[in-house]
C-alpha atoms as a PDB file:
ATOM      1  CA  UNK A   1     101.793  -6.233 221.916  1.00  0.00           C
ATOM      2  CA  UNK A   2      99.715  -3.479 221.165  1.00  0.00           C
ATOM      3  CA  UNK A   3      96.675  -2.888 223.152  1.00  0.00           C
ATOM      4  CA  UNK A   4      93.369  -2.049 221.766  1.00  0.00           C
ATOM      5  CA  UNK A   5      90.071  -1.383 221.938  1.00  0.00           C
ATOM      6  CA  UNK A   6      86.745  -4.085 221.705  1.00  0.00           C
ATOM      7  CA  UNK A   7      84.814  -4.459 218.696  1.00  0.00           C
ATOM      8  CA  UNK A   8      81.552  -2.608 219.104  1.00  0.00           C
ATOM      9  CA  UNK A   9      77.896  -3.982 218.245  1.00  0.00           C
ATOM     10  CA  UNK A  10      75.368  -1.962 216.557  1.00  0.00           C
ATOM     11  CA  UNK A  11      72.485  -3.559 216.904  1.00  0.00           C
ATOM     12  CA  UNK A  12      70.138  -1.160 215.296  1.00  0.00           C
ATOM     13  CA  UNK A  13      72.579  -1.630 211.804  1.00  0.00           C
ATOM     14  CA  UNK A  14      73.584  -5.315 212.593  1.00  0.00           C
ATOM     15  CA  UNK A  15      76.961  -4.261 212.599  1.00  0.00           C
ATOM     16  CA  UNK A  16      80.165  -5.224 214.035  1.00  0.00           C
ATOM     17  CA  UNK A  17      83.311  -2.781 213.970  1.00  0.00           C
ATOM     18  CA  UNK A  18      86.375  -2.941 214.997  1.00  0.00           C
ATOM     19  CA  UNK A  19      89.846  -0.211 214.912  1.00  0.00           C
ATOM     20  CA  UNK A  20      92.829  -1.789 215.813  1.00  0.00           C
ATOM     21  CA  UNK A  21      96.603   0.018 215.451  1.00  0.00           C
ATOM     22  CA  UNK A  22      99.118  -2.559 214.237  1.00  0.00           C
ATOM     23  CA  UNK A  23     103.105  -1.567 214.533  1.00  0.00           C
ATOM     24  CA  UNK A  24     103.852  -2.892 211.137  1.00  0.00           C
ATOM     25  CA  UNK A  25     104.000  -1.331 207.676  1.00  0.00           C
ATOM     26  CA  UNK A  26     100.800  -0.996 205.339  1.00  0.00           C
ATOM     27  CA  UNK A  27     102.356  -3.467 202.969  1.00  0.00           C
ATOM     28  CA  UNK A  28     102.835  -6.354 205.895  1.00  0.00           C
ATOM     29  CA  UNK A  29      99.676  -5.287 206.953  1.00  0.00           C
ATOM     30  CA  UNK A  30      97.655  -5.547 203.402  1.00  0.00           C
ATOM     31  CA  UNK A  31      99.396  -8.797 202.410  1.00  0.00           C
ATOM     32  CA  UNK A  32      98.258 -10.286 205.870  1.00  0.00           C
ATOM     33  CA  UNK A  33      94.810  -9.823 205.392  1.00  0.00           C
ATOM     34  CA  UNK A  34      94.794 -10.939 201.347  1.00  0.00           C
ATOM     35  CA  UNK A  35      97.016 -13.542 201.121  1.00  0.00           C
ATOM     36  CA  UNK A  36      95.834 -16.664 202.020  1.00  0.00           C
ATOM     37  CA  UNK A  37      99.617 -18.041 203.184  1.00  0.00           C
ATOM     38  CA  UNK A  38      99.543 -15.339 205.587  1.00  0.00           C
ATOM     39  CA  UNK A  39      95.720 -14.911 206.445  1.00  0.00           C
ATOM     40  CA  UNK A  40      96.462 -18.716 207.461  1.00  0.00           C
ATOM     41  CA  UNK A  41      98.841 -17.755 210.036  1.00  0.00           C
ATOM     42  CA  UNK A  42      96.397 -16.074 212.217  1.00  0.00           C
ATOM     43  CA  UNK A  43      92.710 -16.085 210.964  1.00  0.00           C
ATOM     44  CA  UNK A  44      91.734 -19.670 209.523  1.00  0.00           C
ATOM     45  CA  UNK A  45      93.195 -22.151 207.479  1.00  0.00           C
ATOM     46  CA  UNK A  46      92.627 -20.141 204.189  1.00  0.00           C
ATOM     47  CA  UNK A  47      92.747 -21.487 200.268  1.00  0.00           C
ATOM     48  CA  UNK A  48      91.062 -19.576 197.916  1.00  0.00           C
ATOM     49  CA  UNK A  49      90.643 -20.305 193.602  1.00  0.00           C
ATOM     50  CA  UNK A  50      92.560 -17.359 192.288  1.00  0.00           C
ATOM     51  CA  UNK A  51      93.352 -14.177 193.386  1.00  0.00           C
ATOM     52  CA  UNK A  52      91.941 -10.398 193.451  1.00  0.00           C
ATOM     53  CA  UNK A  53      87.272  -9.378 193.184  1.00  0.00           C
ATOM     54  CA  UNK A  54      86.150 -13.099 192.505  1.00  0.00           C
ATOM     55  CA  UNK A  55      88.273 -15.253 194.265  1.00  0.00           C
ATOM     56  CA  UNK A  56      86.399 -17.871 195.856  1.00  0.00           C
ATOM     57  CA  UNK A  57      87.561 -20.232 198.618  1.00  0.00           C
ATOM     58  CA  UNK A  58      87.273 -21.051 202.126  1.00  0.00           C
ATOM     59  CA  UNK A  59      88.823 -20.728 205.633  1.00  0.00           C
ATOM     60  CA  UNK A  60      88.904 -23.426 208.109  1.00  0.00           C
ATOM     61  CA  UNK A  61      88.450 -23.296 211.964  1.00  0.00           C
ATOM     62  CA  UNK A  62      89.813 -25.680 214.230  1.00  0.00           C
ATOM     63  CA  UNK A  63      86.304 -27.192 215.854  1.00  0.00           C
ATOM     64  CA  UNK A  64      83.939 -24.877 213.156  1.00  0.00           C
ATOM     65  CA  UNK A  65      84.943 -26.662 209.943  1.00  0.00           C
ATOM     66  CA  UNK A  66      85.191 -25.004 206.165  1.00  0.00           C
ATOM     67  CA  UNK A  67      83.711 -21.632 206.167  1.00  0.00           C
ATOM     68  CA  UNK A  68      82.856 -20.619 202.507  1.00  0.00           C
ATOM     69  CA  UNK A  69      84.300 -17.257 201.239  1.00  0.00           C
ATOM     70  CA  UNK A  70      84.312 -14.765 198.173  1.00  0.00           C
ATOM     71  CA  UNK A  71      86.408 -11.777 197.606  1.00  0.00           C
ATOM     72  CA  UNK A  72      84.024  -9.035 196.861  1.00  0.00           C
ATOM     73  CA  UNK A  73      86.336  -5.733 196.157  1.00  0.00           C
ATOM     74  CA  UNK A  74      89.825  -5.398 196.514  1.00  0.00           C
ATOM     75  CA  UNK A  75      91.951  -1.599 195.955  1.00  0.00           C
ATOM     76  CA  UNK A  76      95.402  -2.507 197.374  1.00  0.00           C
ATOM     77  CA  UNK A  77      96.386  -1.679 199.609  1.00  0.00           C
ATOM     78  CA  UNK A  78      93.465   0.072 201.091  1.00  0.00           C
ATOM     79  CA  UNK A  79      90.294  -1.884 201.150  1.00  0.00           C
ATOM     80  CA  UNK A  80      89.465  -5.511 200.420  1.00  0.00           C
ATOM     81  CA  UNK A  81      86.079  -6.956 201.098  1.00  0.00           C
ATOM     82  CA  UNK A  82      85.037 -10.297 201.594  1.00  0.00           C
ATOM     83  CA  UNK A  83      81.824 -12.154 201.704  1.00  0.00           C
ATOM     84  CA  UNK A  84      81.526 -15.824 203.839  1.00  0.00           C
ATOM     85  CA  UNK A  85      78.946 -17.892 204.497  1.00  0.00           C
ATOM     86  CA  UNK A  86      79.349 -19.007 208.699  1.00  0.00           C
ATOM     87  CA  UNK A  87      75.911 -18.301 210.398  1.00  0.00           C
ATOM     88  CA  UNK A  88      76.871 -19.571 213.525  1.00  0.00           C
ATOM     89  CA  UNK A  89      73.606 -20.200 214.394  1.00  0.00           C
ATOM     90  CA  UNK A  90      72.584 -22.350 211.698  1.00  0.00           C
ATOM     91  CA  UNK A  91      73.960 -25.767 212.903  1.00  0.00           C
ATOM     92  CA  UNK A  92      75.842 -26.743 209.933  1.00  0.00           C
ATOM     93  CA  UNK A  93      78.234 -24.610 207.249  1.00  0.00           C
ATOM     94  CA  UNK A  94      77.286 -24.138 203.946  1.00  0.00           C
ATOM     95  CA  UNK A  95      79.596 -25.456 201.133  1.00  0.00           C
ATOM     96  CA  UNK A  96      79.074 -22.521 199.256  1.00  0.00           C
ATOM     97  CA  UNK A  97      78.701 -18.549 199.953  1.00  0.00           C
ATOM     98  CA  UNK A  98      74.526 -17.499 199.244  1.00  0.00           C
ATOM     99  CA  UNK A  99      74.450 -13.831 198.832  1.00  0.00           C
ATOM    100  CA  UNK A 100      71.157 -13.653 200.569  1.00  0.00           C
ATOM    101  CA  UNK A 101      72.345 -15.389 204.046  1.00  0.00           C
ATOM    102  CA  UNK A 102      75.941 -14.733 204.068  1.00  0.00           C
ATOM    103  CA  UNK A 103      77.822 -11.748 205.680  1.00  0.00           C
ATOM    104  CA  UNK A 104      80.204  -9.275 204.219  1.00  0.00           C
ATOM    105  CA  UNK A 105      83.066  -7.728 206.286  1.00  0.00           C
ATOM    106  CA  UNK A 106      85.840  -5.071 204.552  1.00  0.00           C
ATOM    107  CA  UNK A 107      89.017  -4.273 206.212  1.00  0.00           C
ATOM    108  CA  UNK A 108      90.309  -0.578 205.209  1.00  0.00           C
ATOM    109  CA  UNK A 109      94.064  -0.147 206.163  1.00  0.00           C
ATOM    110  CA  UNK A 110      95.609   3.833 207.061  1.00  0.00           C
ATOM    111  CA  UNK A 111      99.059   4.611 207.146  1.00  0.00           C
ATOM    112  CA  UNK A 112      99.550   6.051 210.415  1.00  0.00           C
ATOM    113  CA  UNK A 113     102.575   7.481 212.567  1.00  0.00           C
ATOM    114  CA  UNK A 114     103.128   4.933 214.562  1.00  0.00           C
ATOM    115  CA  UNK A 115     102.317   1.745 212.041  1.00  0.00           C
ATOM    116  CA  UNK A 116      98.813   1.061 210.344  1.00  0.00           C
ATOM    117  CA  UNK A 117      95.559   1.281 211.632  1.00  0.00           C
ATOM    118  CA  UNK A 118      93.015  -1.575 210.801  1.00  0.00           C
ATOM    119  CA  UNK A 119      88.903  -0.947 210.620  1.00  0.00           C
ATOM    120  CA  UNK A 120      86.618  -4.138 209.950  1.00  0.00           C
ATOM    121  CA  UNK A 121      83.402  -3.706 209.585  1.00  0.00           C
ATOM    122  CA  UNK A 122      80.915  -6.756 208.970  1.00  0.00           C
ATOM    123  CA  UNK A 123      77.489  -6.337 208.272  1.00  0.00           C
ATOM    124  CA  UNK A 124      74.537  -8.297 207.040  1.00  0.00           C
ATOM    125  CA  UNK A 125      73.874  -9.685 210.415  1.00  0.00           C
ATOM    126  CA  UNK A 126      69.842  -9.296 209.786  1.00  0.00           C
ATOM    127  CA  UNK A 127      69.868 -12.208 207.128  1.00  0.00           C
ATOM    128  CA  UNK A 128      71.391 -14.834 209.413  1.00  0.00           C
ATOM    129  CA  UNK A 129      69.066 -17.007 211.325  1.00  0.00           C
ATOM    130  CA  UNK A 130      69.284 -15.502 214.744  1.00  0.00           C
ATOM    131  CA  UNK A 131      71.228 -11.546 214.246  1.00  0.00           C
ATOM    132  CA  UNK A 132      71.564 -11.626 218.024  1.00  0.00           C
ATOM    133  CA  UNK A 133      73.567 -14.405 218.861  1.00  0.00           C
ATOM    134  CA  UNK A 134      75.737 -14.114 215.526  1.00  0.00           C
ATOM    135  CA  UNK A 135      76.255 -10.220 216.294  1.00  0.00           C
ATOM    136  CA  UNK A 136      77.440 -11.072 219.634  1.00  0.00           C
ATOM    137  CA  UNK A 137      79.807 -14.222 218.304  1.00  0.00           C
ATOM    138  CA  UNK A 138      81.242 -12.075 216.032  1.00  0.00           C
ATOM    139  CA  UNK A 139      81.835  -9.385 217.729  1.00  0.00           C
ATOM    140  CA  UNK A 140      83.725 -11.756 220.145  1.00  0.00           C
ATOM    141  CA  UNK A 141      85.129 -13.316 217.094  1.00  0.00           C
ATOM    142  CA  UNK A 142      86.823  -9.511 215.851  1.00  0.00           C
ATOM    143  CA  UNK A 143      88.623  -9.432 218.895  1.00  0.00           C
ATOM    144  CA  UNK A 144      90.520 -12.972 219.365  1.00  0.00           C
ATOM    145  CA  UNK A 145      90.752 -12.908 215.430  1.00  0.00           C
ATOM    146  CA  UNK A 146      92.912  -9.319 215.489  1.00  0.00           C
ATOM    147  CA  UNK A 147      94.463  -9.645 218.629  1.00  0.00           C
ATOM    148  CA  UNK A 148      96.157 -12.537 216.650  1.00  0.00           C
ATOM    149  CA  UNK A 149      97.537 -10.409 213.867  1.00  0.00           C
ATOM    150  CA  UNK A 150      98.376  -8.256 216.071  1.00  0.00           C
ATOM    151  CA  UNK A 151     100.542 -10.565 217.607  1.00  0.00           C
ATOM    152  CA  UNK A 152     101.662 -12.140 214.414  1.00  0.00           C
ATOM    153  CA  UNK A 153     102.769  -9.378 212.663  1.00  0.00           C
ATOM    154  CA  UNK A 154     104.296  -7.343 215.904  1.00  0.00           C
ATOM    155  CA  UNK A 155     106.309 -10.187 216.581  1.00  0.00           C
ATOM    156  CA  UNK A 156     107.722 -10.020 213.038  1.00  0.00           C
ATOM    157  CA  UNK A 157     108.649  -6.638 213.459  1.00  0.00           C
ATOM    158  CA  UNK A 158     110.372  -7.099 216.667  1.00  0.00           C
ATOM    159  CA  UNK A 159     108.070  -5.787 219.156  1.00  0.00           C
ATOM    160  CA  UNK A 160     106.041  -3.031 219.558  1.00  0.00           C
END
């Protein structure tokens, strides 16, 4: 599997970021992170209303529960941003995404030599109830998350 970097943490933006290099094809690559039979197979549980800017659904953690989620943007297959509504610190989940507590994280997919590279970046952090402790859970989050595709879609391909 490939190895990469961490996610980093900028707390001065309340941001979380993360480049990854996948040894798969753009196309793989874009359908794994929009299509909710294969966003299932390594993120959470994912079922979302529709399809494309407007979508609205939610993914489910084992131990977390339903996390409430909205496709915000989508230019295939480049960018697609998403908003959810999982403030870890909050205690309970909302059952529906609020625009003024949620966060909003875009992946943005390059062709590159060897396979694609993969950017998330997730911001918003300074509307959650404590942006500490959700920066730093996310930013762990990015990195088991990924690694998984990673692994997914590298084992699909045969190795890297």
């Amino acid at each position: 599997m490939t190895d990469n970097p961490a996610s980093v943490i900028d707390e001065g933006t309340y941001t979380v970021r993360r480049t990854i290099r996948i040894a798969a094809p753009i196309e793989r690559v874009w359908r794994a992170v929009t299509e909710p039979e294969h966003m299932s197979q390594w993120f959470g549980r994912t079922v979302l209303d529709g399809s494309g800017a407007g979508a609205q659904g939610t993914m489910t953690f084992p131990d977390y529960g339903a996390v409430p989620i909205r496709v915000e943007a989508m230019d295939a297959p480049h960018t697609v941003t998403y908003r959810w509504g999982n403030d870890d610190a909050l205690g309970h989940l909302p059952d529906t995404v609020d625009d003024e507590t949620s966060t909003v994280f875009t992946f943005t997919l390059e062709t590159v030599a060897d396979g694609t590279r993969l950017t998330v970046v997730e911001t918003g952090f300074d509307r959650t109830s404590d942006p500490a402790a959700n920066l730093a859970s996310h930013g762990d989050g990015w990195v088991s998350e990924l690694d998984k595709l990673v692994a997914v879609l590298e084992r699909a391909e045969g190795g890297a």
